[in-house]
PDB file of N, CA and C in Angstrom:
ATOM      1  N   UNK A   1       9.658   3.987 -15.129  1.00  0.00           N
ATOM      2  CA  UNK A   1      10.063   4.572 -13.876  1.00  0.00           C
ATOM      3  C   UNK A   1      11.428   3.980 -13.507  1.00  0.00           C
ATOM      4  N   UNK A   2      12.163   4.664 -13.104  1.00  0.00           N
ATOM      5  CA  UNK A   2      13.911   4.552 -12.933  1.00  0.00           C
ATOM      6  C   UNK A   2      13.932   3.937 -11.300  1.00  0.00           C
ATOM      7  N   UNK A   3      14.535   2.802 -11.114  1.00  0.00           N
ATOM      8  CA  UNK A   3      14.552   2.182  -9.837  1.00  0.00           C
ATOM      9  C   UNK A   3      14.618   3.356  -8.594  1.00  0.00           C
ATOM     10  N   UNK A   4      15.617   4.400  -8.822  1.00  0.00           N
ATOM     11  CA  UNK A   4      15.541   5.475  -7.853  1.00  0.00           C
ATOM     12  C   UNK A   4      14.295   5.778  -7.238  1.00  0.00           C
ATOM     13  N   UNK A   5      13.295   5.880  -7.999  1.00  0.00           N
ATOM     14  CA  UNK A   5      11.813   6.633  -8.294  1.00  0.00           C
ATOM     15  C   UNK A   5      11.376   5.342  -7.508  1.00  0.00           C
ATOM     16  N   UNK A   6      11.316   4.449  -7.997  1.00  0.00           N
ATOM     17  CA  UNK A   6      10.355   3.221  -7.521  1.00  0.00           C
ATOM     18  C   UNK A   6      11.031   2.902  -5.734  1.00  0.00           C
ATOM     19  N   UNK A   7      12.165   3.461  -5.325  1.00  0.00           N
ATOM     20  CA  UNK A   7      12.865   3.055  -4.059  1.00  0.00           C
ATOM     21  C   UNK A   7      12.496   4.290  -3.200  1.00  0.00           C
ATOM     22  N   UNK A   8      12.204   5.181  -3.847  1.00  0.00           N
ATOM     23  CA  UNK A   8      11.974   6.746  -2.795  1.00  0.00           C
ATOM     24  C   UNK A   8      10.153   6.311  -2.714  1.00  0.00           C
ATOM     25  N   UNK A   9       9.374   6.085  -3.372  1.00  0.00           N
ATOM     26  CA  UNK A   9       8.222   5.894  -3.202  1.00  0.00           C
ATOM     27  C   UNK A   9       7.776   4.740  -2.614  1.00  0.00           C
ATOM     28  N   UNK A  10       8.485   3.295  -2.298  1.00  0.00           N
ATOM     29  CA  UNK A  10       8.319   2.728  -1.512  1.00  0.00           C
ATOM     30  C   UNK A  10       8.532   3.046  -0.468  1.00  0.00           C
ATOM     31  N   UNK A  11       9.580   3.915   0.527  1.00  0.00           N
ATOM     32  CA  UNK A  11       9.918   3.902   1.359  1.00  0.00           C
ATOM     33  C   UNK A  11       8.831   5.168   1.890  1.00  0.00           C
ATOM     34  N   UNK A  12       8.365   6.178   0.803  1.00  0.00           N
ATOM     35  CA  UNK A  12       7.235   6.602   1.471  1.00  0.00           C
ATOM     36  C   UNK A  12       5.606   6.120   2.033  1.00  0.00           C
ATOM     37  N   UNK A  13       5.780   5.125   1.205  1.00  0.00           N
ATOM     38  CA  UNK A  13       3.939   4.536   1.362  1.00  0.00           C
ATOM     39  C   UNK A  13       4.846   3.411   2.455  1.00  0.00           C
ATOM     40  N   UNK A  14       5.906   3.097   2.740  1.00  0.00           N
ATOM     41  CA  UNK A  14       6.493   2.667   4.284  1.00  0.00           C
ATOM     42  C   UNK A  14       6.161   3.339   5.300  1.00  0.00           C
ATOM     43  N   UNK A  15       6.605   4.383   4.826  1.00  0.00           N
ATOM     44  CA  UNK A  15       6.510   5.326   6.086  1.00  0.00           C
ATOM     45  C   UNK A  15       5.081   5.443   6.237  1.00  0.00           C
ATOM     46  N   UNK A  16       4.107   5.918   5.624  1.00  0.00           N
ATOM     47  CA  UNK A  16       2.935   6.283   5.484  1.00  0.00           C
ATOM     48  C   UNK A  16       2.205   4.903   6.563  1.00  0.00           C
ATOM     49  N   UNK A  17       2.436   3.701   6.027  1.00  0.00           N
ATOM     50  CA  UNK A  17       1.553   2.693   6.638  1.00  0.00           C
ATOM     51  C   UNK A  17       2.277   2.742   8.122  1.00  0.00           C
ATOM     52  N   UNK A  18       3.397   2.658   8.365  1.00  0.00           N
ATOM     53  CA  UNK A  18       4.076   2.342   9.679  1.00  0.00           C
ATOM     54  C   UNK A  18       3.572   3.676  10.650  1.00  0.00           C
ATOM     55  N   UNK A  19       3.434   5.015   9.651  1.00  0.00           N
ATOM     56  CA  UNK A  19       2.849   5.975  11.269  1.00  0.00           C
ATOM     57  C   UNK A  19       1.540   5.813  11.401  1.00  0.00           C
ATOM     58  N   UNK A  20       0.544   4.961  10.800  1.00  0.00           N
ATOM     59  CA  UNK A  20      -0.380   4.504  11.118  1.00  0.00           C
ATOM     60  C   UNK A  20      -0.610   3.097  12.102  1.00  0.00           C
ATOM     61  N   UNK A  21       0.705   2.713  12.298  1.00  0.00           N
ATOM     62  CA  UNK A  21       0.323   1.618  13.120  1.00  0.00           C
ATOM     63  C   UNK A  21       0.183   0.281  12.788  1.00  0.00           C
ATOM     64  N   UNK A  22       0.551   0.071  11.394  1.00  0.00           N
ATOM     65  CA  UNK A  22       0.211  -1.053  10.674  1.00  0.00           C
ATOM     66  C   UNK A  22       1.698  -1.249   9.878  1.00  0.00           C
ATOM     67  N   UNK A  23       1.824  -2.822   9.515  1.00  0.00           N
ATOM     68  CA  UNK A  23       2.709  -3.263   8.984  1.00  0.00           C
ATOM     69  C   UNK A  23       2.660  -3.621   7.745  1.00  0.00           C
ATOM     70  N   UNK A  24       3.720  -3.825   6.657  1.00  0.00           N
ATOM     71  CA  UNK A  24       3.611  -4.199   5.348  1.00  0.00           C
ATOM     72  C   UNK A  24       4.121  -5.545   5.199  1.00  0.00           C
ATOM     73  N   UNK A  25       3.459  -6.588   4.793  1.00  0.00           N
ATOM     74  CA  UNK A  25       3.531  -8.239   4.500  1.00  0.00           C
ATOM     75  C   UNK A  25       4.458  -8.072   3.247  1.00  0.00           C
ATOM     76  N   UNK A  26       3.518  -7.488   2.504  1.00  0.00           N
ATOM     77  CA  UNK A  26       4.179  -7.565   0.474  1.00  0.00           C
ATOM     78  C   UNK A  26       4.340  -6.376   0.126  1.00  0.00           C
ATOM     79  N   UNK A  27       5.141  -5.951  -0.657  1.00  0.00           N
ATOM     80  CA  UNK A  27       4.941  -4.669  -1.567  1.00  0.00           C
ATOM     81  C   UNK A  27       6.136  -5.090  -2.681  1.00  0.00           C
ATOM     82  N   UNK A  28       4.960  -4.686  -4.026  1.00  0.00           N
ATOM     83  CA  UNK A  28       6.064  -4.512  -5.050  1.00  0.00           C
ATOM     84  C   UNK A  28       5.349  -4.196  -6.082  1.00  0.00           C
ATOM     85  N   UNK A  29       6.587  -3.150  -6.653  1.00  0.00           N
ATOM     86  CA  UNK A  29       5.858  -2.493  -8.510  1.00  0.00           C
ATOM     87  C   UNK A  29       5.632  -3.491  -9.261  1.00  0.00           C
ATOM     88  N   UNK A  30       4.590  -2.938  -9.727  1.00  0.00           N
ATOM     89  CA  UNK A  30       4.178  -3.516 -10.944  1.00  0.00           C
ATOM     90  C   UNK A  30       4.287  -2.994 -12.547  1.00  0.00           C
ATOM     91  N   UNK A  31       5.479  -3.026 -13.183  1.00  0.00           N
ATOM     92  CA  UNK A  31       5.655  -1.948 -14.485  1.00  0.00           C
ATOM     93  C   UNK A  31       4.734  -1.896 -15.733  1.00  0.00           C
ATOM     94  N   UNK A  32       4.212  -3.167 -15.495  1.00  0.00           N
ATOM     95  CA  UNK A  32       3.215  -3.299 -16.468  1.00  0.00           C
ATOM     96  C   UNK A  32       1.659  -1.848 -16.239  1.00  0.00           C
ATOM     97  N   UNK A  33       1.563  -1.998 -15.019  1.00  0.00           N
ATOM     98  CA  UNK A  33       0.282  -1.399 -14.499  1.00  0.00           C
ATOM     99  C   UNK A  33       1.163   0.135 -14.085  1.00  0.00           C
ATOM    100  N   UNK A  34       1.814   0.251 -13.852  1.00  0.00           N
ATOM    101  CA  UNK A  34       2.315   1.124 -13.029  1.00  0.00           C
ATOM    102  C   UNK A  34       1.951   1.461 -11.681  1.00  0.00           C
ATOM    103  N   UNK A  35       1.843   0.369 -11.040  1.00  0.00           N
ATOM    104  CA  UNK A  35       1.528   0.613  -9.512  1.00  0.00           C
ATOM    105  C   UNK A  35       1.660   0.016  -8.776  1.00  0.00           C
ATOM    106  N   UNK A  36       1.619  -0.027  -7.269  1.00  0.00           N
ATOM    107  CA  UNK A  36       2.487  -0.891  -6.320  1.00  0.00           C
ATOM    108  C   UNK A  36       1.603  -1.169  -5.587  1.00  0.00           C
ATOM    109  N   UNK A  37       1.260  -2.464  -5.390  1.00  0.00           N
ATOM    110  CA  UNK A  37       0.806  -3.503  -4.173  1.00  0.00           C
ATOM    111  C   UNK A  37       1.451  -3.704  -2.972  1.00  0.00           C
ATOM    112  N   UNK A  38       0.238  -3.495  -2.255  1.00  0.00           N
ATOM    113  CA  UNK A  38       0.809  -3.821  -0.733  1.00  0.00           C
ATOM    114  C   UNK A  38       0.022  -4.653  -0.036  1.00  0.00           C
ATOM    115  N   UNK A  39       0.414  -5.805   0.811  1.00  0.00           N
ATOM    116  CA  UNK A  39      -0.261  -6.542   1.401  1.00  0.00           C
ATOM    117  C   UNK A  39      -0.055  -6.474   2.953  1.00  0.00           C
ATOM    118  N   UNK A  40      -0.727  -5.931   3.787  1.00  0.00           N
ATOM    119  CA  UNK A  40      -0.741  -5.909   5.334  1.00  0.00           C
ATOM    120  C   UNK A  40      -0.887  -6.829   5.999  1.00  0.00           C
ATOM    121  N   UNK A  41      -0.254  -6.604   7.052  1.00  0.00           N
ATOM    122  CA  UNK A  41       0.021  -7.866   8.309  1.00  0.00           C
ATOM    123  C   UNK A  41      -0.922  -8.376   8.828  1.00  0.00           C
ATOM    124  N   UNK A  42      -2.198  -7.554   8.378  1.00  0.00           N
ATOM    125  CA  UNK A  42      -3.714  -7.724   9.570  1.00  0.00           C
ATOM    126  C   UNK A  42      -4.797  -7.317   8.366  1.00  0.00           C
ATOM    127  N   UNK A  43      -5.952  -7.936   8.477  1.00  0.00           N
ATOM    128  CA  UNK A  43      -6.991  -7.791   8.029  1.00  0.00           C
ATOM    129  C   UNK A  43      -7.483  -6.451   8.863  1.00  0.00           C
ATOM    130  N   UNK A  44      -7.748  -5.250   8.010  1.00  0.00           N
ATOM    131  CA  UNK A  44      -8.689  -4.143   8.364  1.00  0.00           C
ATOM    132  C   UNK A  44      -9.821  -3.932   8.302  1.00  0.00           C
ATOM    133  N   UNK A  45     -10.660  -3.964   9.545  1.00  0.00           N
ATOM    134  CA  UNK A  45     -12.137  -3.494   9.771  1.00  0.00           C
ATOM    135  C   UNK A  45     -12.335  -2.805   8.420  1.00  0.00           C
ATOM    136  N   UNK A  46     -13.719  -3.056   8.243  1.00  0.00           N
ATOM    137  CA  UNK A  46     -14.913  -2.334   7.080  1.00  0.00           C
ATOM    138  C   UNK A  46     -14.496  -0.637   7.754  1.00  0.00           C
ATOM    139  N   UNK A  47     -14.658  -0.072   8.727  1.00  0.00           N
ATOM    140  CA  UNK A  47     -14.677   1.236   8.896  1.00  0.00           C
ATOM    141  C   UNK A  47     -13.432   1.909   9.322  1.00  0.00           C
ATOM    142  N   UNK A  48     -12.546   1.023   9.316  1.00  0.00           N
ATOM    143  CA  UNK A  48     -10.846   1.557   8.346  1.00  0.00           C
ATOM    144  C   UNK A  48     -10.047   1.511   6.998  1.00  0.00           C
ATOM    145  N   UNK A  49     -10.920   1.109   6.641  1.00  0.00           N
ATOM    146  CA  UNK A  49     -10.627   0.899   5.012  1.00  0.00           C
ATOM    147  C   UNK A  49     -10.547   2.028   4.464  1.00  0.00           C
ATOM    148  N   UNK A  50     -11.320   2.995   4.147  1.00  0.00           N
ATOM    149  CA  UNK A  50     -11.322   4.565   3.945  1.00  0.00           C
ATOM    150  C   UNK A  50     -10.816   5.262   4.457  1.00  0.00           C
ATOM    151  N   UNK A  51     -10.704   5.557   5.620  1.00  0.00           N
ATOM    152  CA  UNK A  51      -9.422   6.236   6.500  1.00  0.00           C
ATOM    153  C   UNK A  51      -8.465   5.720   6.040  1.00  0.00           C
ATOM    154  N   UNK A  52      -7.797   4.503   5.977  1.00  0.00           N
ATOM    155  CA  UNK A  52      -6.137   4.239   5.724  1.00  0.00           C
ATOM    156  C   UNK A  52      -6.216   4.707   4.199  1.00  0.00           C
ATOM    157  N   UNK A  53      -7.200   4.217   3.362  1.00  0.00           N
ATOM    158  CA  UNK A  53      -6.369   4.555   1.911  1.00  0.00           C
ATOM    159  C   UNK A  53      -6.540   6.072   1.218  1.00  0.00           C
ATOM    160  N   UNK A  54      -7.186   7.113   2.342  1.00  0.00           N
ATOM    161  CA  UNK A  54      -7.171   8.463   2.392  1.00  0.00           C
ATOM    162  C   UNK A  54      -6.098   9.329   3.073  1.00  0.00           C
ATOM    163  N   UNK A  55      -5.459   8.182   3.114  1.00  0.00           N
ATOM    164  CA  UNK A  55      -3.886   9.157   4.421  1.00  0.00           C
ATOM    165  C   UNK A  55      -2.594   7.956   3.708  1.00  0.00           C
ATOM    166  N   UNK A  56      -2.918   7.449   2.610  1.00  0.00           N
ATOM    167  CA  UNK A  56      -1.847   7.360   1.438  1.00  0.00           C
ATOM    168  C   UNK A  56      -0.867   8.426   0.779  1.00  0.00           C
ATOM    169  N   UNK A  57       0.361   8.317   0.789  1.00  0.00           N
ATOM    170  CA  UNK A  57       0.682   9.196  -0.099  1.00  0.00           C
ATOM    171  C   UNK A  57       0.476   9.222  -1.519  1.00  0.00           C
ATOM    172  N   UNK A  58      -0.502   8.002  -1.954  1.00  0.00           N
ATOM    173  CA  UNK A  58      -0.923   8.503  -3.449  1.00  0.00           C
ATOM    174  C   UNK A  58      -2.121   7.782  -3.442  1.00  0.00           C
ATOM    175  N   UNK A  59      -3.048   7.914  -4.728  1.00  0.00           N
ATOM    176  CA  UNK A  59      -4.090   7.181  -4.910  1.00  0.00           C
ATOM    177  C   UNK A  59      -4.288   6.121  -4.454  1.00  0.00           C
ATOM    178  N   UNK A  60      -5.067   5.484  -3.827  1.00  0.00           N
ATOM    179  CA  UNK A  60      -5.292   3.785  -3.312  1.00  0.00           C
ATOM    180  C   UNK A  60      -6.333   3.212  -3.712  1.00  0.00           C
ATOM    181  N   UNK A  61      -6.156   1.904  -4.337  1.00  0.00           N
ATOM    182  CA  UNK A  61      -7.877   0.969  -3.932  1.00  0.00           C
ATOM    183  C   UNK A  61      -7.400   0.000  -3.083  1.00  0.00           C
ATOM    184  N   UNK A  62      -8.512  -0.088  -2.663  1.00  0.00           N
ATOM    185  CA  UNK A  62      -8.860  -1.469  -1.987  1.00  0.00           C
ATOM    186  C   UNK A  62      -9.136  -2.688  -2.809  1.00  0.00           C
ATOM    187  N   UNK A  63      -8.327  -3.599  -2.877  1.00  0.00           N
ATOM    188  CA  UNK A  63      -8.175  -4.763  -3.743  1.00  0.00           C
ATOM    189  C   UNK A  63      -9.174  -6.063  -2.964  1.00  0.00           C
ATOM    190  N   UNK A  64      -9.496  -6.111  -1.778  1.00  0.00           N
ATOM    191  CA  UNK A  64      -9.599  -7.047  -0.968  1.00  0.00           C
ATOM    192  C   UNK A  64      -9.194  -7.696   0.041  1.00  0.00           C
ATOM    193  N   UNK A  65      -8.937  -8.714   0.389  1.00  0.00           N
ATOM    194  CA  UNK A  65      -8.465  -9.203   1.680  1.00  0.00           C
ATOM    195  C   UNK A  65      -7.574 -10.311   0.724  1.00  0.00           C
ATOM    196  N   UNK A  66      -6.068 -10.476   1.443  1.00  0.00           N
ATOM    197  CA  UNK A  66      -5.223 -12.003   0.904  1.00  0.00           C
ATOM    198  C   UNK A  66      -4.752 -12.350   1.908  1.00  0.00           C
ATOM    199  N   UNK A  67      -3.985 -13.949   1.826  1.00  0.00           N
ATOM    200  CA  UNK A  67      -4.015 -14.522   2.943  1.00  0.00           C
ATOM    201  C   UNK A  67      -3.759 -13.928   3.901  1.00  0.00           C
ATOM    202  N   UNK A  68      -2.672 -12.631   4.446  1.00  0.00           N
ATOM    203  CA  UNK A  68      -2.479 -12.242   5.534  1.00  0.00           C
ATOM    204  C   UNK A  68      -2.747 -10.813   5.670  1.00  0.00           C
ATOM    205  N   UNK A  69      -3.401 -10.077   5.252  1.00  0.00           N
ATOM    206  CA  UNK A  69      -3.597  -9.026   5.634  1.00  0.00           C
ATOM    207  C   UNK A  69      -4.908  -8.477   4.326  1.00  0.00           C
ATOM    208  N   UNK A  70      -5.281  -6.808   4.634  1.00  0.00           N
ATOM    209  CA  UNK A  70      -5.723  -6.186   3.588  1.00  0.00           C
ATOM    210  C   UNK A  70      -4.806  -5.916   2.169  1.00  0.00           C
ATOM    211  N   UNK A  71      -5.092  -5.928   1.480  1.00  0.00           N
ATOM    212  CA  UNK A  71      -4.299  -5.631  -0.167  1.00  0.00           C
ATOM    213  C   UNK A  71      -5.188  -4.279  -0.674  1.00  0.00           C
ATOM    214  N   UNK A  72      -3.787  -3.398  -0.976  1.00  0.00           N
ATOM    215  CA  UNK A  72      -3.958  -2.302  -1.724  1.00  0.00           C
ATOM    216  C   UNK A  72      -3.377  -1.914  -2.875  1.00  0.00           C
ATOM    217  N   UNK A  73      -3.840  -1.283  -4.139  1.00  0.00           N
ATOM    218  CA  UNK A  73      -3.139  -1.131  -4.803  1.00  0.00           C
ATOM    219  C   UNK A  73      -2.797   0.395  -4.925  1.00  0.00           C
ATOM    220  N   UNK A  74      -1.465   1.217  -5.043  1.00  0.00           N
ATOM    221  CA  UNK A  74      -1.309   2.518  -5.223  1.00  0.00           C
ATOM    222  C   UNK A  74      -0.749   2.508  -6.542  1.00  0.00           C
ATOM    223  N   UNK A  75      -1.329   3.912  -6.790  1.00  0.00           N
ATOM    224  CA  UNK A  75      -1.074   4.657  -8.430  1.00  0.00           C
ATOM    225  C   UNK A  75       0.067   5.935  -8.609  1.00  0.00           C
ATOM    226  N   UNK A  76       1.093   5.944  -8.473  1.00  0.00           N
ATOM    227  CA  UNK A  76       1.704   7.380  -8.655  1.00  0.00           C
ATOM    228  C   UNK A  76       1.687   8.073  -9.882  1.00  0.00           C
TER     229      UNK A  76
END
C-alpha cells in the first residue's frame, strides 16, 4: 500500500471515530498484517463495542482494552 493510500484512510477512520465522539490515543499501519490499529482515549462500555466497530469505515475487531483506551484493529 502506497503512503498516499495509508494517509487518505487514516484520516478517514479519523474522521469516523471523531463524529462519534471519541478520540484516537494510537494509530498506525501495520504492513506486515495489512491493517491499522487504533487505540482510544477511553475505555468503551461492553454495549458500545458493537455499535462503534459497525459505523467503521472498514472491517473492525475488537482487540481488547490497553493502557488508555479500547484497541481496534481495521482491515482495508
Amino acid at each position: 500500500m502506497e503512503y498516499d493510500d495509508i494517509w487518505q484512510i487514516q484520516d478517514e477512520i479519523t474522521s469516523a471515530v471523531n463524529s462519534l465522539d471519541f478520540s484516537i490515543w494510537d494509530m498506525h499501519y501495520d504492513r506486515q498484517s495489512f491493517s491499522f490499529r487504533i487505540e482510544l482515549t477511553e475505555h468503551l462500555p461492553d454495549e458500545v463495542l458493537t455499535s462503534f466497530g459497525s459505523q467503521m469505515p472498514l472491517p473492525t475487531d475488537y482487540d481488547g482494552e490497553g493502557s488508555h483506551g479500547s484497541v481496534f484493529t481495521l482491515y482495508p
